[in-house]
N, C-alpha and C. Protein backbone atom coordinates (compact mmCIF):
# COMPACT_ATOMS: atom_id res chain seq x y z
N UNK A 1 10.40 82.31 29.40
CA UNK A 1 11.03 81.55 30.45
C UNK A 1 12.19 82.36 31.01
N UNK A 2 12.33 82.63 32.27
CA UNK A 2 13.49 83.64 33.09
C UNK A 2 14.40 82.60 33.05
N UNK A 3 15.85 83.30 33.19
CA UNK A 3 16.98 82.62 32.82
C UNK A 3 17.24 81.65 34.47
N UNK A 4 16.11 81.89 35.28
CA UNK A 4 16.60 81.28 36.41
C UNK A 4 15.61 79.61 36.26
N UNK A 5 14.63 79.82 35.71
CA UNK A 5 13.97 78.43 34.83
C UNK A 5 14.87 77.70 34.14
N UNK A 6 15.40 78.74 32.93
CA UNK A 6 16.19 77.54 32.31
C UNK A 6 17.31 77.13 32.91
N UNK A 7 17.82 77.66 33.92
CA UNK A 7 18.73 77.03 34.52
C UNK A 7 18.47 75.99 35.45
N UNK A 8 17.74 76.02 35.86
CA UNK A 8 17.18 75.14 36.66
C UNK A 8 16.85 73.52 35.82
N UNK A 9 16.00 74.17 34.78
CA UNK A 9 15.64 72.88 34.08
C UNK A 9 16.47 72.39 33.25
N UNK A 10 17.93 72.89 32.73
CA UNK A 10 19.26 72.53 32.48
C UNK A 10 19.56 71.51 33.22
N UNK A 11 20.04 72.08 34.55
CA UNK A 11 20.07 71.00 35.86
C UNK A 11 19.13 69.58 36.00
N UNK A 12 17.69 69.92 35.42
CA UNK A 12 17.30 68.57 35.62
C UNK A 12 17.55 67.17 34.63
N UNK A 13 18.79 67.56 33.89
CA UNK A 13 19.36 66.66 33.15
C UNK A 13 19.97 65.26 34.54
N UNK A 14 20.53 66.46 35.33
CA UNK A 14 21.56 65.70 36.48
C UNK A 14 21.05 64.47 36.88
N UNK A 15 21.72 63.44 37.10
CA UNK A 15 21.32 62.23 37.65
C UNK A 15 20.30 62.82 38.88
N UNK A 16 19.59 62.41 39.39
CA UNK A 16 18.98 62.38 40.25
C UNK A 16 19.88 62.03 41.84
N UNK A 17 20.86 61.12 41.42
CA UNK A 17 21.38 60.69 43.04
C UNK A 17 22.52 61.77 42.79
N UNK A 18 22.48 63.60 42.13
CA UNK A 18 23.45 64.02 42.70
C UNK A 18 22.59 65.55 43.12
N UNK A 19 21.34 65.31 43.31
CA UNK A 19 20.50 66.50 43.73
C UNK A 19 19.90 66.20 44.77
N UNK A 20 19.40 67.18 45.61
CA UNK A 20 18.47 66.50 46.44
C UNK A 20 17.25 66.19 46.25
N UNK A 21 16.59 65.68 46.60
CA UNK A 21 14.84 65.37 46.59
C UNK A 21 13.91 66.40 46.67
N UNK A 22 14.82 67.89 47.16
CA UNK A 22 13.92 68.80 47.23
C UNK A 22 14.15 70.07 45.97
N UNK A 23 15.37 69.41 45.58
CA UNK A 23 15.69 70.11 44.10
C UNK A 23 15.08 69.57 43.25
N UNK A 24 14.89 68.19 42.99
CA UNK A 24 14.24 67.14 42.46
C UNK A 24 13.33 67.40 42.38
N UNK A 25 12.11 67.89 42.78
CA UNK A 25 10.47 68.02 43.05
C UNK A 25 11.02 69.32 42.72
N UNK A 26 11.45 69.99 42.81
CA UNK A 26 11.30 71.96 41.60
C UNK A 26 11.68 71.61 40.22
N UNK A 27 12.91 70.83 40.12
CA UNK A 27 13.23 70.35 38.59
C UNK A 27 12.07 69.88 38.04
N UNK A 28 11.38 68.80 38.77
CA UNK A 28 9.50 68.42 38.51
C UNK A 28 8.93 69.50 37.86
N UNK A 29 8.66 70.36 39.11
CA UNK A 29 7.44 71.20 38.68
C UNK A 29 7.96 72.21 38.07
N UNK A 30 9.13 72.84 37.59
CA UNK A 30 9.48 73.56 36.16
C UNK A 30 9.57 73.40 35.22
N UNK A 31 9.59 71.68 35.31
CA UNK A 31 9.45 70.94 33.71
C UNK A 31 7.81 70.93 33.04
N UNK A 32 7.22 70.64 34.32
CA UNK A 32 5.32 70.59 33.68
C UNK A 32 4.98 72.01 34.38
N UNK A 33 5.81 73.00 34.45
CA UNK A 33 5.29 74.03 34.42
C UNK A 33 5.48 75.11 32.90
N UNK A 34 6.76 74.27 32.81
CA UNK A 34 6.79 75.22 31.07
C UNK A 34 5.99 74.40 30.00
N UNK A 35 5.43 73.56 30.88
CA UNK A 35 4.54 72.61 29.34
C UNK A 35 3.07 73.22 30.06
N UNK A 36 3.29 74.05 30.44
CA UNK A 36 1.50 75.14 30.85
C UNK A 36 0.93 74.15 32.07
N UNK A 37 1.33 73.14 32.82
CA UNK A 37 0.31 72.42 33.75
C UNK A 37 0.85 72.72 35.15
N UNK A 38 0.44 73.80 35.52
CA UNK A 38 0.50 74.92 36.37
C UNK A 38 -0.42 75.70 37.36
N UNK A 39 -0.51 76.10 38.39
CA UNK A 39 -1.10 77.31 39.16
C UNK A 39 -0.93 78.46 38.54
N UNK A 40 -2.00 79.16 38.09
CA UNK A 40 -1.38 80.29 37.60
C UNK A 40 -0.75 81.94 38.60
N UNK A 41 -0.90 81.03 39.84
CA UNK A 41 -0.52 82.11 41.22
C UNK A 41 0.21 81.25 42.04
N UNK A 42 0.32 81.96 42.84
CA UNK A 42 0.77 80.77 44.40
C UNK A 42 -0.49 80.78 45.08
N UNK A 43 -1.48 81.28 44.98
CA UNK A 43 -2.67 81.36 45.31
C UNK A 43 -2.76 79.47 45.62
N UNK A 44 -3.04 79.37 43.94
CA UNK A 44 -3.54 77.38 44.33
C UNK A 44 -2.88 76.61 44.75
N UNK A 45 -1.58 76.88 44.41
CA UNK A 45 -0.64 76.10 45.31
C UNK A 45 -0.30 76.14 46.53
N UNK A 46 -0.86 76.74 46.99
CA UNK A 46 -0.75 77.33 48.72
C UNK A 46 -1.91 76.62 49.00
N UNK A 47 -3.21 76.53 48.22
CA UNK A 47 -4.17 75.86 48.62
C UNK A 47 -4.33 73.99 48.22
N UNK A 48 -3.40 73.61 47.30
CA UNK A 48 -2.81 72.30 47.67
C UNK A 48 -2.19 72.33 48.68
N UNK A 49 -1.46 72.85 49.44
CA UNK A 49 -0.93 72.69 50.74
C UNK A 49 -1.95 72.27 51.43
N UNK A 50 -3.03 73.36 51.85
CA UNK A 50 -3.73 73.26 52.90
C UNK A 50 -4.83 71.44 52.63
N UNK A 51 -4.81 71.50 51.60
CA UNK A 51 -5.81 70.03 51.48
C UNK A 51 -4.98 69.01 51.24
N UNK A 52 -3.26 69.01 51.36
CA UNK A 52 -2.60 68.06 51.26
C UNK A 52 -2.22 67.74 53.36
N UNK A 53 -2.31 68.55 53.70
CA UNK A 53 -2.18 68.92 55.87
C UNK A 53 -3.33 68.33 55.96
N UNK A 54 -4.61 68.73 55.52
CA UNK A 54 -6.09 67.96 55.94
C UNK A 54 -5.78 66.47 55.42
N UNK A 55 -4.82 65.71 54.54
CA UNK A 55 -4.90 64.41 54.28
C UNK A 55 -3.95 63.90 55.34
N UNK A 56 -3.01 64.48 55.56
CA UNK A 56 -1.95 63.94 56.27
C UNK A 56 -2.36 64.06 57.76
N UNK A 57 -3.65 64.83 58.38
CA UNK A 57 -4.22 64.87 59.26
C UNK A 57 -5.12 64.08 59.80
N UNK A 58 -5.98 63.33 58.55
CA UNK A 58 -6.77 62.41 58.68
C UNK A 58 -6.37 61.26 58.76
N UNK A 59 -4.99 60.81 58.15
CA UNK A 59 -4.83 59.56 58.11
C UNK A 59 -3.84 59.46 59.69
N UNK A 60 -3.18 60.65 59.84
CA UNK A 60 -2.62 60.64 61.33
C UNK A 60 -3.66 60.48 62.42
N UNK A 61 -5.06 60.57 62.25
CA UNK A 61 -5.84 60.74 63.40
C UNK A 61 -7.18 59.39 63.45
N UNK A 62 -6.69 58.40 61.85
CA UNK A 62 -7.26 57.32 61.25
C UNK A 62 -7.58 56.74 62.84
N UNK A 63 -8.59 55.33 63.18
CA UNK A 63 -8.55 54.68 63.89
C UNK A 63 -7.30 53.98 63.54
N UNK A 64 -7.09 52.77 62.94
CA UNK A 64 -5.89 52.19 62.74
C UNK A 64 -5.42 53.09 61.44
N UNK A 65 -3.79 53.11 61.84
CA UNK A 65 -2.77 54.01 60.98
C UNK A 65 -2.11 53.43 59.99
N UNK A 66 -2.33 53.46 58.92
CA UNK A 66 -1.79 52.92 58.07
C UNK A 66 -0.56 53.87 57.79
N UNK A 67 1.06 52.92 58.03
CA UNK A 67 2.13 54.02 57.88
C UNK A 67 2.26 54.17 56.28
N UNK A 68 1.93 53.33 55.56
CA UNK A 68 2.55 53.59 53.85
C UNK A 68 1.78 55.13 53.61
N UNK A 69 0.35 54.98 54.15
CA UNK A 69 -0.34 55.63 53.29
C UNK A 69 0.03 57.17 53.95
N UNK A 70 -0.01 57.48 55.50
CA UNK A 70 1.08 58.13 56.58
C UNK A 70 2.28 58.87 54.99
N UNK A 71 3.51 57.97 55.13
CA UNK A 71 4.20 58.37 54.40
C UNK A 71 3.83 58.97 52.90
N UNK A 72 3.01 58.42 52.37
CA UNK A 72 2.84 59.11 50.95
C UNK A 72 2.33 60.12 51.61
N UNK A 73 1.35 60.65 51.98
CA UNK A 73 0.48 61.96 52.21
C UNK A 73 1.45 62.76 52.95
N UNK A 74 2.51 62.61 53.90
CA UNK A 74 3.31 63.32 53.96
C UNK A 74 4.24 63.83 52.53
N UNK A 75 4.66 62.95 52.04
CA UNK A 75 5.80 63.35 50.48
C UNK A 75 4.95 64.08 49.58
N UNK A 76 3.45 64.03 49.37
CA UNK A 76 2.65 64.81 49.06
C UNK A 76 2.27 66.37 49.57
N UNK A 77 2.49 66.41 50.90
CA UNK A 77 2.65 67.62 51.81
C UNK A 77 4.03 68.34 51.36
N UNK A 78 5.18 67.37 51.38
CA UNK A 78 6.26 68.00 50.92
C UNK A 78 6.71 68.48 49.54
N UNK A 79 6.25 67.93 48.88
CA UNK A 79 5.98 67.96 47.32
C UNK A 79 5.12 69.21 47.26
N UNK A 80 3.97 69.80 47.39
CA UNK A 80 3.18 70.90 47.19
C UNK A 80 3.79 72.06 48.36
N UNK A 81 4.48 72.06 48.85
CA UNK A 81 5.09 72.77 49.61
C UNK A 81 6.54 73.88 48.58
N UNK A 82 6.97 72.62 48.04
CA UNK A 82 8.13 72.65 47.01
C UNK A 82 7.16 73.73 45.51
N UNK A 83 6.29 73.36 45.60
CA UNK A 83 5.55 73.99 44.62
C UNK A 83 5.38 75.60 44.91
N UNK A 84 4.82 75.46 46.26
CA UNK A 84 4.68 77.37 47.00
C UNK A 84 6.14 78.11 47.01
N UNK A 85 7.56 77.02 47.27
CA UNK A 85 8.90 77.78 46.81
C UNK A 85 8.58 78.28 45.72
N UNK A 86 8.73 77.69 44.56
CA UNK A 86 9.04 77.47 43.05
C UNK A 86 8.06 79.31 42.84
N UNK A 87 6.43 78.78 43.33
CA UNK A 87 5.73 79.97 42.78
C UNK A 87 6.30 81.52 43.41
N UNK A 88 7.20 81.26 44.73
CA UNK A 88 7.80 82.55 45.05
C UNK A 88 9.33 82.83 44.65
N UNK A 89 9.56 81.72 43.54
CA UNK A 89 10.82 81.97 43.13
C UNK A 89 12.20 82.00 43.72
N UNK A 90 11.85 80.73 44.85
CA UNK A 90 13.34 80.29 45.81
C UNK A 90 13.45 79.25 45.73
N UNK A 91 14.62 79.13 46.23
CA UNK A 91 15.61 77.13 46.82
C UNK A 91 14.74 76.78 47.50
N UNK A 92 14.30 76.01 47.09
CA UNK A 92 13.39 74.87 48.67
C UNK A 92 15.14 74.50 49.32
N UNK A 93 16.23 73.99 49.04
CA UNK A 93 17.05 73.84 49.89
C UNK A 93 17.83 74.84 50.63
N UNK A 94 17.74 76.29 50.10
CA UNK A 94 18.31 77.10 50.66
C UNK A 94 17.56 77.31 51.98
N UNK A 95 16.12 77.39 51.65
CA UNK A 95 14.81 77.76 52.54
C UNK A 95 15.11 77.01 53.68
N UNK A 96 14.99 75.56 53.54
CA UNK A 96 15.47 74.57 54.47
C UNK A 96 16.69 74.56 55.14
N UNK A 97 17.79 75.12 54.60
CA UNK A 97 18.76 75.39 55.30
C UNK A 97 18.52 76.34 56.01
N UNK A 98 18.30 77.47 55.70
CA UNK A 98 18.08 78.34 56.68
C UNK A 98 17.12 78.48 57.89
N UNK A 99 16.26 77.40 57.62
CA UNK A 99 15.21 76.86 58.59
C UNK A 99 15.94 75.78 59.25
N UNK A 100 16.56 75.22 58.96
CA UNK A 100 17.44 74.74 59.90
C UNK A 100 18.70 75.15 60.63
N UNK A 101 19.49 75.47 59.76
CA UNK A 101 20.08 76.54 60.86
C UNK A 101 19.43 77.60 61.81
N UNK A 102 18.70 77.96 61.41
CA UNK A 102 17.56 79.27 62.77
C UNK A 102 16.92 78.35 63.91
N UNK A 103 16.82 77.20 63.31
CA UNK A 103 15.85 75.59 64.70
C UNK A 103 17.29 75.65 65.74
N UNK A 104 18.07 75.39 64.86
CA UNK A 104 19.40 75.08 66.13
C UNK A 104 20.19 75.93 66.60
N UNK A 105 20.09 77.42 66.03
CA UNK A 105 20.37 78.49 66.85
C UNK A 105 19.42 78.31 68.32
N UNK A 106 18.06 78.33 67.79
CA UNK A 106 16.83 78.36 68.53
C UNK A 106 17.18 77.46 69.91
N UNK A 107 17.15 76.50 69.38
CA UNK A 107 17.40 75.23 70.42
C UNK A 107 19.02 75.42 71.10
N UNK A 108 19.98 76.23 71.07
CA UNK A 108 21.13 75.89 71.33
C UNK A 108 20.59 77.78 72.71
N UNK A 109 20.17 78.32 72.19
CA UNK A 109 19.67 79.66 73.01
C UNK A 109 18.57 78.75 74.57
N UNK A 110 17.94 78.15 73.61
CA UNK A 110 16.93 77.21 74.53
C UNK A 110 17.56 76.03 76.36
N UNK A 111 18.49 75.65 75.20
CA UNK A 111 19.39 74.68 76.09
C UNK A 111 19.82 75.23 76.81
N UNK A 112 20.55 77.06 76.86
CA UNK A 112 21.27 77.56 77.61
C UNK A 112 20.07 78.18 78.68
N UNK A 113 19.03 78.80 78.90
CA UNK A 113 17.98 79.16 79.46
C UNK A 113 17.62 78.17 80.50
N UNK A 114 17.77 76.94 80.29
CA UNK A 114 17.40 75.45 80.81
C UNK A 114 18.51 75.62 81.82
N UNK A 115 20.23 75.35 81.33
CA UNK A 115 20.67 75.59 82.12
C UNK A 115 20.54 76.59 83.42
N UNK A 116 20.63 77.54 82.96
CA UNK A 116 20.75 78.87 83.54
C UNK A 116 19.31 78.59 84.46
N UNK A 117 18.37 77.95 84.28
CA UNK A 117 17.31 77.57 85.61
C UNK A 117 17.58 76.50 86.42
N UNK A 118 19.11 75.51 86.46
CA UNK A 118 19.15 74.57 87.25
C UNK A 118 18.99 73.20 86.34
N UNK A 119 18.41 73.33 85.54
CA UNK A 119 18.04 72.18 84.72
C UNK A 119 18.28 71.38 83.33
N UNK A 120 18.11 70.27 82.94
CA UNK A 120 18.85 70.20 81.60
C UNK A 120 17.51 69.28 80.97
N UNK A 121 18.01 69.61 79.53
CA UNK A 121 16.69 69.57 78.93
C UNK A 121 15.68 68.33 79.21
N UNK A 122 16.28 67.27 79.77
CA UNK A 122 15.54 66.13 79.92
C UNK A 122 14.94 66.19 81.40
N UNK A 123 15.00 66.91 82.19
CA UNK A 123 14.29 67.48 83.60
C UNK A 123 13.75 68.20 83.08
N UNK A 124 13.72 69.36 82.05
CA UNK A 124 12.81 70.42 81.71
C UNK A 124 11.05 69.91 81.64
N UNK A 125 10.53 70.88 82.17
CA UNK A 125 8.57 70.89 81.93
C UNK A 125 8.51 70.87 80.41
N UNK A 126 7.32 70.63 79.46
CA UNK A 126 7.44 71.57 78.40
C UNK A 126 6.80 72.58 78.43
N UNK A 127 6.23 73.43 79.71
CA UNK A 127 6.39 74.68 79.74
C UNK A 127 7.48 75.46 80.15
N UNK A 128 8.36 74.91 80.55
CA UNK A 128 9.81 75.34 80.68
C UNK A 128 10.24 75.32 79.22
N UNK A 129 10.45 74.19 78.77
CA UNK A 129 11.27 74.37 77.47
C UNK A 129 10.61 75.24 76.61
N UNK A 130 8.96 75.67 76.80
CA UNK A 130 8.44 76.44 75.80
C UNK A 130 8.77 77.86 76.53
N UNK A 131 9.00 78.38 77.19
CA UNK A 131 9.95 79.87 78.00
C UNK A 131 10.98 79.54 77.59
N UNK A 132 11.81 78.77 77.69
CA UNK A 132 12.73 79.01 76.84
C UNK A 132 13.09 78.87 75.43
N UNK A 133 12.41 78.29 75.06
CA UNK A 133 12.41 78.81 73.14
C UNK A 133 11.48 79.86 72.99
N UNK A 134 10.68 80.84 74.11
CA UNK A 134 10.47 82.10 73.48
C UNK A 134 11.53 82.91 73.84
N UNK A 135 12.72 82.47 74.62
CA UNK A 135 14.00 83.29 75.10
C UNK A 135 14.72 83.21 74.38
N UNK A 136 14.79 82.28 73.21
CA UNK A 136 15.54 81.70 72.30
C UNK A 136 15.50 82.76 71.21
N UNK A 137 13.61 82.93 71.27
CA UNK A 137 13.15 83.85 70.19
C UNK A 137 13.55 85.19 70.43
N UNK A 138 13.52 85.74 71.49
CA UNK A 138 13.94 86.56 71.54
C UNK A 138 15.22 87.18 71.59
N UNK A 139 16.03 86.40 71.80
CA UNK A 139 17.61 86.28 71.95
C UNK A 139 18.20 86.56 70.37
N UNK A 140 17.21 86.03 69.66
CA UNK A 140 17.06 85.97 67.99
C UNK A 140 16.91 87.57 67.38
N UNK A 141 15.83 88.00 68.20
CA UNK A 141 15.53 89.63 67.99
C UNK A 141 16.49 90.31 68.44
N UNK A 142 16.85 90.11 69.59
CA UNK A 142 17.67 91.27 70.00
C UNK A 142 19.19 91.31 69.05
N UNK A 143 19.69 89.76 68.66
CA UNK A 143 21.17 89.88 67.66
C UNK A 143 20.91 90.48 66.27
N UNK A 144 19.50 90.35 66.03
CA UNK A 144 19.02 91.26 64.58
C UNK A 144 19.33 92.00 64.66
N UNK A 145 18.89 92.98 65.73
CA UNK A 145 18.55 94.23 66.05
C UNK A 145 19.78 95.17 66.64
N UNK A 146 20.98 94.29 66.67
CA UNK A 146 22.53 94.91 66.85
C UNK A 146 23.70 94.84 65.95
């Protein structure tokens, strides 16, 4: 067990209402992962992803929508997602932060493009707003790249 396991599964002593839900679901799957009930790659767990998107696809595209069942198959999507962190050995919350902070860089580059054509985002086409979140994207490359 790497000292970044047992630390982790140290942590899952913590009450639950002082972690998040997405620390919560790795504390999960490091606990029944050191008891061997496991992917032995990210291989399968990447492929629970993909057949947990085909559930959450079907019931999104159901004739009538059942939201409970909606919501579980999503927390299930998010849950095996948390699993593909774990098997590459990161924060699902760091991940998420940083995926969120890069959305609202994105969108704040986006908003200004909008301007800069006369317009504000609620007049925007969404082929406008989609030119400008590839200006966004690129606005992204070019501050890398200096």
């Amino acid at each position: 067990m790497t000292i970044l396991t047992k630390y982790l599964m140290k942590k899952c002593n913590q009450k639950t209402s002082q972690i998040s839900q997405l620390q919560r679901a790795l504390n999960i799957q490091l606990q029944v992962s050191s008891a061997g009930f496991d992917w032995p790659t990210w291989h399968g767990a990447f492929e629970k992803v993909v057949e947990e998107t085909h559930e959450v696809k079907a019931e999104l595209e159901a004739a009538v929508q059942n939201n409970r069942k909606i919501d579980e198959e999503l927390g299930d999507l998010l849950f095996a997602v948390v699993n593909v962190v774990r098997h590459q050995k990161a924060n699902p919350d760091q991940l998420l932060k940083a995926a969120s902070d890069k959305f609202e860089q994105r969108y704040q580059h986006t908003v200004h493009y909008i301007k800069e054509q006369g317009l504000t985002m609620e007049e925007a086409s969404e082929a406008q707003m989609e030119a400008g979140w590839q200006y966004a994207k690129q606005q992204e490359s070019n501050e890398r790249n200096t």
